[in-house]
PDB file of N, CA and C in Angstrom:
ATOM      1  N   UNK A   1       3.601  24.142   0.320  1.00  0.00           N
ATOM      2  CA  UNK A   1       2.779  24.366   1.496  1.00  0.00           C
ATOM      3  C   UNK A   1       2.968  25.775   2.052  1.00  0.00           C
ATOM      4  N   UNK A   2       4.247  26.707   1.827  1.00  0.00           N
ATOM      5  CA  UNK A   2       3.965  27.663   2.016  1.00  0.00           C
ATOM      6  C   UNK A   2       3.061  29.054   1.847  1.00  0.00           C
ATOM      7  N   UNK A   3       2.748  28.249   0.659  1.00  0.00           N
ATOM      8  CA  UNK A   3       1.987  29.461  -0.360  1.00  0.00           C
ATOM      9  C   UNK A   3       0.313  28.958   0.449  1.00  0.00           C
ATOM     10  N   UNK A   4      -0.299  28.058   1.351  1.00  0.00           N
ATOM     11  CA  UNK A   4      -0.917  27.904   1.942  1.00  0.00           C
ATOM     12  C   UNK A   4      -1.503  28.391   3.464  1.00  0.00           C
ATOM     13  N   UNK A   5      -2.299  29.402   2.767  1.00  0.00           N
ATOM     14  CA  UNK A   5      -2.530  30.622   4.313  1.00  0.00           C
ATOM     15  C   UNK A   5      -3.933  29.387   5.600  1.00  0.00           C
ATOM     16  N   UNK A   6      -4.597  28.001   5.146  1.00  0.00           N
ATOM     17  CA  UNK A   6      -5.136  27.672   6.273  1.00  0.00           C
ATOM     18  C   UNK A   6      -4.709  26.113   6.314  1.00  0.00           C
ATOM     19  N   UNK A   7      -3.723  25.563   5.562  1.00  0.00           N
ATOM     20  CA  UNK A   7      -2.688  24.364   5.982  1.00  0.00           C
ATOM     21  C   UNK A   7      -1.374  24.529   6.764  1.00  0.00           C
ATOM     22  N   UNK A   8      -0.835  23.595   7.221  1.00  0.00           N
ATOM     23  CA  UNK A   8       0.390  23.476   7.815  1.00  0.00           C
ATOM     24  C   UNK A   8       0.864  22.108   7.336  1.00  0.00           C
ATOM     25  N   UNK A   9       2.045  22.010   7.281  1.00  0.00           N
ATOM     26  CA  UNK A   9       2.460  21.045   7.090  1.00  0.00           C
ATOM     27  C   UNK A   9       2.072  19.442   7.748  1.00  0.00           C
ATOM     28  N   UNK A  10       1.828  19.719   9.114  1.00  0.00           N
ATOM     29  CA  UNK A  10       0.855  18.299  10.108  1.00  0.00           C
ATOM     30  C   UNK A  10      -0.191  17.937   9.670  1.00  0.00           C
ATOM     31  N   UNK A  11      -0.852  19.368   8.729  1.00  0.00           N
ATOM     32  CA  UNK A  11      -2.234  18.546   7.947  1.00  0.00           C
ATOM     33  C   UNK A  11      -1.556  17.899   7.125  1.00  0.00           C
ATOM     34  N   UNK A  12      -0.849  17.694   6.498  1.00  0.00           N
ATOM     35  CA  UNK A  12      -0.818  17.396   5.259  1.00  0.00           C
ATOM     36  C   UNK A  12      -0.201  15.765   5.603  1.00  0.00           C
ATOM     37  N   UNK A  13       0.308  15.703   6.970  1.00  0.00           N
ATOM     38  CA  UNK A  13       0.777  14.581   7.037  1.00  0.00           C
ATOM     39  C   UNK A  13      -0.462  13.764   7.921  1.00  0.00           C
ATOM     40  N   UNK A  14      -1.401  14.151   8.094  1.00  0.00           N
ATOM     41  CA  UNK A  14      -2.801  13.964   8.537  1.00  0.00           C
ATOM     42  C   UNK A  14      -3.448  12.969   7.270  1.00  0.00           C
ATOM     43  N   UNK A  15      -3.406  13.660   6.384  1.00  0.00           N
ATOM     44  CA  UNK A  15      -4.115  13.519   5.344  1.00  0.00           C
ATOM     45  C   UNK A  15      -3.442  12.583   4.666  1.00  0.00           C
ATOM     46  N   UNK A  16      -1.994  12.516   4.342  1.00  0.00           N
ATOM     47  CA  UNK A  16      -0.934  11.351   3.800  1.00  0.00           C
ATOM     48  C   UNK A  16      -1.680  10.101   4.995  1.00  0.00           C
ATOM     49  N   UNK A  17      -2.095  10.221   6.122  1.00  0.00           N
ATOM     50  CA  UNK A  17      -2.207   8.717   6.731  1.00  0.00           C
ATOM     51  C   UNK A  17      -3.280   8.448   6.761  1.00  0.00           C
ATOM     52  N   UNK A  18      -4.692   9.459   6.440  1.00  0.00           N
ATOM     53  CA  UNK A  18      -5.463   9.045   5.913  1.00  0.00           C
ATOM     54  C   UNK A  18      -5.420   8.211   4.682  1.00  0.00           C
ATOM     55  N   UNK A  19      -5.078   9.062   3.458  1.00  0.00           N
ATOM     56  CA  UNK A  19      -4.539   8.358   2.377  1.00  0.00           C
ATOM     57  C   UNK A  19      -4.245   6.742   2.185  1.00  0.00           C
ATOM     58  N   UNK A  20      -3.281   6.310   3.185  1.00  0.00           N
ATOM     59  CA  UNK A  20      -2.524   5.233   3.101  1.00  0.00           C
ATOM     60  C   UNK A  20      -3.857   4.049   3.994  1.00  0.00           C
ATOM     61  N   UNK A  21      -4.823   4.368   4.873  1.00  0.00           N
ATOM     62  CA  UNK A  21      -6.156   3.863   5.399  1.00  0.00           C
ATOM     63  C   UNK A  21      -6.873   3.678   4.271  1.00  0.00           C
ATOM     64  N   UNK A  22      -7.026   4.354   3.361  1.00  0.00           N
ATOM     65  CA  UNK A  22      -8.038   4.526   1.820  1.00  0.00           C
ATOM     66  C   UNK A  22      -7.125   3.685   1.022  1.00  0.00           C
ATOM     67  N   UNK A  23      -6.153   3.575   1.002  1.00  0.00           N
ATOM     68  CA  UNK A  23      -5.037   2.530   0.163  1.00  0.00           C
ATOM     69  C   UNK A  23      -5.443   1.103   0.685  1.00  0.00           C
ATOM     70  N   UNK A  24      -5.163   0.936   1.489  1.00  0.00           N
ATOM     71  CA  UNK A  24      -5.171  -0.334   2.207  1.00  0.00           C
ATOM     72  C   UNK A  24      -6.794  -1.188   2.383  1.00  0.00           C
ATOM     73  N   UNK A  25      -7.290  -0.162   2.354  1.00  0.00           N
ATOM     74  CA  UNK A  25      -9.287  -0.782   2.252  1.00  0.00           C
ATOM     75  C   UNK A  25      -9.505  -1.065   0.683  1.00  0.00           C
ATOM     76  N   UNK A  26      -8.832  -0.988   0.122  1.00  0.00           N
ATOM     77  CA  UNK A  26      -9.282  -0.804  -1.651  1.00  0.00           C
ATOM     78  C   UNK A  26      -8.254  -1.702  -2.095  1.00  0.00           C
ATOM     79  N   UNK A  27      -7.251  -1.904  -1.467  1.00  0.00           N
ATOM     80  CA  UNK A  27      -5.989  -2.889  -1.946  1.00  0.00           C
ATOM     81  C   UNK A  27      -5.791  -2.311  -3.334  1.00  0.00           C
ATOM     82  N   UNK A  28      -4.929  -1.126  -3.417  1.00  0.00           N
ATOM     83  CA  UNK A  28      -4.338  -0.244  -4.644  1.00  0.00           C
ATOM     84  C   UNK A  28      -2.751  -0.857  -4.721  1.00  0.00           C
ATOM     85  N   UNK A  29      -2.389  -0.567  -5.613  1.00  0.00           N
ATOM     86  CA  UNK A  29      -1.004  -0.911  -5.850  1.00  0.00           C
ATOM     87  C   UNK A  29      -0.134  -0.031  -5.419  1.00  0.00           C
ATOM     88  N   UNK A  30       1.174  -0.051  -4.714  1.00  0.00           N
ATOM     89  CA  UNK A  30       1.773   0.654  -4.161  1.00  0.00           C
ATOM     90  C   UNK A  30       2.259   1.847  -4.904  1.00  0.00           C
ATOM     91  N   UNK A  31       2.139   1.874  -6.101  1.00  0.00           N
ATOM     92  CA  UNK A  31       2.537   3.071  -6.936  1.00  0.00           C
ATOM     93  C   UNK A  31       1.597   4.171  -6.677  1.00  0.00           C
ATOM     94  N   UNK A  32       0.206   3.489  -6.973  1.00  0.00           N
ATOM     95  CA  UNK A  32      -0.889   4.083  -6.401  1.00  0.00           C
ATOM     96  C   UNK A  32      -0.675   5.506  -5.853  1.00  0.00           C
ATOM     97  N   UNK A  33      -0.466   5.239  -4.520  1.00  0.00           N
ATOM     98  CA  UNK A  33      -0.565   6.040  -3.543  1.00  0.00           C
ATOM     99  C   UNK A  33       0.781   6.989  -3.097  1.00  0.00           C
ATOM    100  N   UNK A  34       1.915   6.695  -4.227  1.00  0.00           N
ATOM    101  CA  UNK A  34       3.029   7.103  -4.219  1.00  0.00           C
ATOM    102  C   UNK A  34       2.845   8.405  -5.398  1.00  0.00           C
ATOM    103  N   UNK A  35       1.767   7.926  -6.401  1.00  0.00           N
ATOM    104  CA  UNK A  35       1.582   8.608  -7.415  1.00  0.00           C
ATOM    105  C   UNK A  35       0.544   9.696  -6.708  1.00  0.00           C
ATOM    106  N   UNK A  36      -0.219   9.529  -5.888  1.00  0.00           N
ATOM    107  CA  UNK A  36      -1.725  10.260  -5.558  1.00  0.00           C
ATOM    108  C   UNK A  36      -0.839  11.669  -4.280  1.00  0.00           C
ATOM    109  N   UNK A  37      -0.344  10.917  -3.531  1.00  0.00           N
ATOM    110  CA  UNK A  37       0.587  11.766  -2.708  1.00  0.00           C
ATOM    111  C   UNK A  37       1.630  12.865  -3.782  1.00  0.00           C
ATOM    112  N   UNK A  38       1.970  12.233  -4.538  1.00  0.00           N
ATOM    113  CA  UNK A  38       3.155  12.934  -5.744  1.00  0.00           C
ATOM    114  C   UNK A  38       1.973  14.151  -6.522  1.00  0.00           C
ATOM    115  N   UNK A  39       0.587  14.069  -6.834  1.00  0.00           N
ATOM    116  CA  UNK A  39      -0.523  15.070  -7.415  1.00  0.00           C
ATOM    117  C   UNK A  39      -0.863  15.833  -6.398  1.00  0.00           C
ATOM    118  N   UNK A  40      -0.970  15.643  -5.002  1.00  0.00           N
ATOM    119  CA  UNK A  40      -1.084  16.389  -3.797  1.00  0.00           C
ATOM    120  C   UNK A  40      -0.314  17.449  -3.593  1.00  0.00           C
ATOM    121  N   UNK A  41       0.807  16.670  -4.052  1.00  0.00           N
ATOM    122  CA  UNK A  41       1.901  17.976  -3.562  1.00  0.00           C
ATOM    123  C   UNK A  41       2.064  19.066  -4.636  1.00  0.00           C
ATOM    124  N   UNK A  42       1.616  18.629  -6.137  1.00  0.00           N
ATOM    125  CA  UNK A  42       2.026  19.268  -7.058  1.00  0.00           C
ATOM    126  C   UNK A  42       0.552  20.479  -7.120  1.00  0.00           C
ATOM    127  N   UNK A  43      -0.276  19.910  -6.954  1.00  0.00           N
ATOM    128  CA  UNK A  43      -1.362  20.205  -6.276  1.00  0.00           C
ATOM    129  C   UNK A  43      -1.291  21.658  -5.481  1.00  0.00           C
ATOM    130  N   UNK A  44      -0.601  20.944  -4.300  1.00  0.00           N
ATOM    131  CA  UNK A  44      -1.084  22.410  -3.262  1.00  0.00           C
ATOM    132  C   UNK A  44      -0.023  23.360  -3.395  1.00  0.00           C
ATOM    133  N   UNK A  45       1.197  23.125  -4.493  1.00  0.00           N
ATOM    134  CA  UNK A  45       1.960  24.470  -5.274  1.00  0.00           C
ATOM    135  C   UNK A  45       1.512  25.171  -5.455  1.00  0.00           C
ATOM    136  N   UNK A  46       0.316  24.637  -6.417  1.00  0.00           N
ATOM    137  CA  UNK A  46      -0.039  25.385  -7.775  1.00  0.00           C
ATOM    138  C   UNK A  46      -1.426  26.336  -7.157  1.00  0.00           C
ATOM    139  N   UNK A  47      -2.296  25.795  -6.113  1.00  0.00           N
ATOM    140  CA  UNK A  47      -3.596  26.274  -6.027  1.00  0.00           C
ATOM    141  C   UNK A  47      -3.652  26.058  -4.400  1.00  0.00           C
ATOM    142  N   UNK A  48      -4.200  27.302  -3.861  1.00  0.00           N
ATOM    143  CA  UNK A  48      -4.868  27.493  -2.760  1.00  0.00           C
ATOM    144  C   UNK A  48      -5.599  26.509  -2.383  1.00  0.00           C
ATOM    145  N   UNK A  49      -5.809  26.059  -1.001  1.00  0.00           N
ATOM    146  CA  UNK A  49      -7.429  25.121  -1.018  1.00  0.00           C
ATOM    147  C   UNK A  49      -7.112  25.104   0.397  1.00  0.00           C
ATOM    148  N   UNK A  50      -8.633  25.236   0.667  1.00  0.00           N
ATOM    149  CA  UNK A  50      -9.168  25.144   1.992  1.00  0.00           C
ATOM    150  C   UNK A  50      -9.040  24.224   2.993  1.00  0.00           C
ATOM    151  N   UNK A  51      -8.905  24.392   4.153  1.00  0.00           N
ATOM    152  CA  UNK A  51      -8.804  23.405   4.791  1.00  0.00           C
ATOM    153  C   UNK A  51      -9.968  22.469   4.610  1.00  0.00           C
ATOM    154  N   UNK A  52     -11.383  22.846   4.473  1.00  0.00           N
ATOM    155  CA  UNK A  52     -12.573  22.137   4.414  1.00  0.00           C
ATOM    156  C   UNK A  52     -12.834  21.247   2.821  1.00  0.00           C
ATOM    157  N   UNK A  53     -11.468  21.793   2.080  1.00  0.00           N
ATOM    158  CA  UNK A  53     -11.600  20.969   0.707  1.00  0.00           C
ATOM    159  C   UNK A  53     -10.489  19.884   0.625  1.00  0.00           C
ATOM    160  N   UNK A  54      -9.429  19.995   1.731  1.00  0.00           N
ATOM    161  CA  UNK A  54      -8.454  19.239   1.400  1.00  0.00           C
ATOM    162  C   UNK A  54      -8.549  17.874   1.493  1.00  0.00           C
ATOM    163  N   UNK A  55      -9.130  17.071   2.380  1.00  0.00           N
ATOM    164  CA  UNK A  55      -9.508  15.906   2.049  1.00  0.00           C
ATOM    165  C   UNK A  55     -10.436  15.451   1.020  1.00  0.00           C
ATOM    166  N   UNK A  56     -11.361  16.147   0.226  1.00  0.00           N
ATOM    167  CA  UNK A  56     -11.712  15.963  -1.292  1.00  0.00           C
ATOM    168  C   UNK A  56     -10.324  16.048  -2.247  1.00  0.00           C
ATOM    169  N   UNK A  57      -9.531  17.062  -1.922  1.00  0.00           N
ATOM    170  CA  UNK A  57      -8.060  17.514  -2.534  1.00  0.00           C
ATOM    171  C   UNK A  57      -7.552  15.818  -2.411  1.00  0.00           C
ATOM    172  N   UNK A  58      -7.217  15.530  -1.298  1.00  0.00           N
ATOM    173  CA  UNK A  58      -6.696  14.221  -1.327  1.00  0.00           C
ATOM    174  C   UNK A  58      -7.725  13.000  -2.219  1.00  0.00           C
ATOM    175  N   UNK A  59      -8.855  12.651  -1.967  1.00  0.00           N
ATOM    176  CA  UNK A  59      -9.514  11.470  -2.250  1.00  0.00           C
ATOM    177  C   UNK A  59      -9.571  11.507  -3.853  1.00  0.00           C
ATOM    178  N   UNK A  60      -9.756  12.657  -4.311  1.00  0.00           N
ATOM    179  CA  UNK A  60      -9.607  12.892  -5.789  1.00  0.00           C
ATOM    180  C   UNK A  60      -8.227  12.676  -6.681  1.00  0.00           C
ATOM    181  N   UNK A  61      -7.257  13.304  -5.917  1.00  0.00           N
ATOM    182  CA  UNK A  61      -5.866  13.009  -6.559  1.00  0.00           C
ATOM    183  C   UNK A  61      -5.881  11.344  -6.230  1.00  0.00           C
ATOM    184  N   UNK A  62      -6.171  10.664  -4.992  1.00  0.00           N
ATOM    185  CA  UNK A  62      -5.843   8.970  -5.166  1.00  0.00           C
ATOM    186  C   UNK A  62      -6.818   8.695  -6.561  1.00  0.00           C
ATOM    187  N   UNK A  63      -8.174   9.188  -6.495  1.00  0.00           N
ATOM    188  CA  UNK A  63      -8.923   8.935  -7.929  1.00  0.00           C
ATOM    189  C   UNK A  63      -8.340   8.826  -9.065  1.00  0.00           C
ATOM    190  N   UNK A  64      -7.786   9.614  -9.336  1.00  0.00           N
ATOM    191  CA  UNK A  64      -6.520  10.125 -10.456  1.00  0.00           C
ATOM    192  C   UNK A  64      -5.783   9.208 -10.643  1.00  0.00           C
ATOM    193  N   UNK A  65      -5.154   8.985  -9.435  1.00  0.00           N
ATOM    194  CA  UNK A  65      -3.719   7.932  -9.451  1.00  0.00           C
ATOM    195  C   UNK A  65      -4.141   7.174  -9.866  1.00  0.00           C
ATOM    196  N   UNK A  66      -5.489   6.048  -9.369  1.00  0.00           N
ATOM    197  CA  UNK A  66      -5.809   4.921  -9.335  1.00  0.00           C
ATOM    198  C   UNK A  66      -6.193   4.528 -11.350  1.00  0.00           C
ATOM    199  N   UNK A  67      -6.660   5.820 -11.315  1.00  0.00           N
ATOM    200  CA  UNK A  67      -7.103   6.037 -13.172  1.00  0.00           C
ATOM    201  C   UNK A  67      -6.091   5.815 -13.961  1.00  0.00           C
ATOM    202  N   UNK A  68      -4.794   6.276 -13.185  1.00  0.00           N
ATOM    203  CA  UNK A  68      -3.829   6.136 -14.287  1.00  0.00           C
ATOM    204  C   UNK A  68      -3.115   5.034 -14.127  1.00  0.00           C
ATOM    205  N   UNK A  69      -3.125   4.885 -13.319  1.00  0.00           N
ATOM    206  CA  UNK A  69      -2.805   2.919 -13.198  1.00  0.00           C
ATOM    207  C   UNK A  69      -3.824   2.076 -13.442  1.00  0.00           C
ATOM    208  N   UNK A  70      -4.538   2.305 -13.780  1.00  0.00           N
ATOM    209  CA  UNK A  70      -6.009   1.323 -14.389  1.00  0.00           C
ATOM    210  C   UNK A  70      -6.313   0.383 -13.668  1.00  0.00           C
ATOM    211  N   UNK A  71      -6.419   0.609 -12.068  1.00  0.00           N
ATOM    212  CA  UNK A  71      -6.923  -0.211 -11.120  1.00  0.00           C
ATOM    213  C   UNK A  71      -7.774   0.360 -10.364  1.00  0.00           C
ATOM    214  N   UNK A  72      -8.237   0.983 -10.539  1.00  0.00           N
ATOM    215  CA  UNK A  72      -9.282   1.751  -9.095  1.00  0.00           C
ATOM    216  C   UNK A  72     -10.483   0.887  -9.236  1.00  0.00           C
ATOM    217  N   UNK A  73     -10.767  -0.558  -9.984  1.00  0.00           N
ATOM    218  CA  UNK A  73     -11.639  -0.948  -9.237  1.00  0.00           C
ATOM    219  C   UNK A  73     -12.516  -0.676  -8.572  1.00  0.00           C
ATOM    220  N   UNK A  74     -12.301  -1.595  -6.979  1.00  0.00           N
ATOM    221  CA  UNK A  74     -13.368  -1.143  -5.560  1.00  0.00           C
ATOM    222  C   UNK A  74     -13.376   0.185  -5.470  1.00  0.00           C
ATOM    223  N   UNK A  75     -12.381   1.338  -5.710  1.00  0.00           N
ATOM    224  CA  UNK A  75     -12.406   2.472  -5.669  1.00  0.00           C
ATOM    225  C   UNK A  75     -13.684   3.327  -6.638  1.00  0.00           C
ATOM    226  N   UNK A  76     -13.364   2.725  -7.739  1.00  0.00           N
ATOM    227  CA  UNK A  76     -14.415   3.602  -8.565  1.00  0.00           C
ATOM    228  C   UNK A  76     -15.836   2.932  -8.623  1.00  0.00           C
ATOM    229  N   UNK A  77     -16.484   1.730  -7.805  1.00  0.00           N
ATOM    230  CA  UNK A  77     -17.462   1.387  -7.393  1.00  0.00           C
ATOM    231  C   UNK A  77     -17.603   2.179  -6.048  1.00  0.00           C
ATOM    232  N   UNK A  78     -17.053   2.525  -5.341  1.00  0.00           N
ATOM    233  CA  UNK A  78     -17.171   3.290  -3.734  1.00  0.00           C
ATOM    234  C   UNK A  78     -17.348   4.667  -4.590  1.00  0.00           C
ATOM    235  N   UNK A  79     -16.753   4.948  -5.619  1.00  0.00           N
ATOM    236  CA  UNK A  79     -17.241   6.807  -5.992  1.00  0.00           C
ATOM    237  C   UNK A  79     -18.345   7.282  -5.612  1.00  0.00           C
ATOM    238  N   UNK A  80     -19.754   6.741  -5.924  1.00  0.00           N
ATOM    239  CA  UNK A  80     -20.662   7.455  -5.330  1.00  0.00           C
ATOM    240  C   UNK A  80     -21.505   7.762  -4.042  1.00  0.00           C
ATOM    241  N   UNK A  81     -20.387   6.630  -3.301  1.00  0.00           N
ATOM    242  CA  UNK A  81     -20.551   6.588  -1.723  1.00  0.00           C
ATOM    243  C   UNK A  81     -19.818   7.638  -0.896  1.00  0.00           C
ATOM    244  N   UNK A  82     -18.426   7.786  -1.584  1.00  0.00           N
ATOM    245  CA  UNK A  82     -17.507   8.988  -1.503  1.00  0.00           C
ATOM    246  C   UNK A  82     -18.034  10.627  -1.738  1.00  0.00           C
ATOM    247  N   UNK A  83     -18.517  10.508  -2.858  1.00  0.00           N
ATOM    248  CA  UNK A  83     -19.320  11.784  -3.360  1.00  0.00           C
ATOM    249  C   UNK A  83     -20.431  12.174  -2.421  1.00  0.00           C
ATOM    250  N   UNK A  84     -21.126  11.188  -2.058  1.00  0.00           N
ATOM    251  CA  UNK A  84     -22.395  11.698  -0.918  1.00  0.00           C
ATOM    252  C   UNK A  84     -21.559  12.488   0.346  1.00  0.00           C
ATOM    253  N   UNK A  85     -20.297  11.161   0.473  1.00  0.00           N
ATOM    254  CA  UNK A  85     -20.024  11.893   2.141  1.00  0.00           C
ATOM    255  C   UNK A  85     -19.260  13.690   2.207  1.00  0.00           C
ATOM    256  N   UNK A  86     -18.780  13.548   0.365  1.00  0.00           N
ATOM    257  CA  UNK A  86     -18.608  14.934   1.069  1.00  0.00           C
ATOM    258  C   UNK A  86     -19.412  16.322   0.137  1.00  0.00           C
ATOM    259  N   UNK A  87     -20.672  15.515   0.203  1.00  0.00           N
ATOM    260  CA  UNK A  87     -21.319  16.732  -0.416  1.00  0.00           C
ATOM    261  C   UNK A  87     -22.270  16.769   1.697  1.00  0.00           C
ATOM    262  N   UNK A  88     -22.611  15.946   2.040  1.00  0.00           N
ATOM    263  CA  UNK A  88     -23.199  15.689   3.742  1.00  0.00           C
ATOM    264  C   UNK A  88     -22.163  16.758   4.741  1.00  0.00           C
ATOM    265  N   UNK A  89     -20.768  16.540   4.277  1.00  0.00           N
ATOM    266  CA  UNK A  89     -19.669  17.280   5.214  1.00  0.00           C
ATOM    267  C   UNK A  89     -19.737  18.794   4.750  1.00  0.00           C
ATOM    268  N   UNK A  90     -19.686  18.942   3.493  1.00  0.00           N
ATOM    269  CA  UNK A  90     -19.729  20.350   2.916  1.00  0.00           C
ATOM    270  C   UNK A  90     -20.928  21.388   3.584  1.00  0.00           C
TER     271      UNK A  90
END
């Protein structure tokens, strides 16, 4: 998070409790979201991102997680409901 010139660390714990709201509506497995938080962080090491992208940053890494645990389910039926809202926010 340092290497992040328009996050702070409170977003990020913003966005972790969003996260865990998007966990809990989809009923993911607790690895889930242990794994999606764990790509977040490895995530905002490696690459810059906007404040206006970071909650795509987040909803995509749970995408991920959920892929690699082969449950995203309700999740990957909600994808193109997800995709509208943040092409509408963008």
């Amino acid at each position: 998070m340092d290497s992040q010139k328009d996050l702070a660390w409170k977003m990020r714990g913003i966005l972790t409790d969003w996260l865990i709201q998007v966990h809990t509506r989809f009923r993911l497995l607790p690895e889930t979201l242990y794994l999606a938080v764990n790509i977040i962080d490895r995530f905002l090491s490696a690459r810059v991102v906007s404040l206006a992208k970071l909650q795509l940053v987040g909803i995509m890494c749970m995408f991920l997680a959920a892929k690699g645990r082969r449950n995203c389910g309700a999740l990957c039926n909600e994808l193109p409901l997800l995709r509208r809202l943040f092409i509408h926010k963008s």
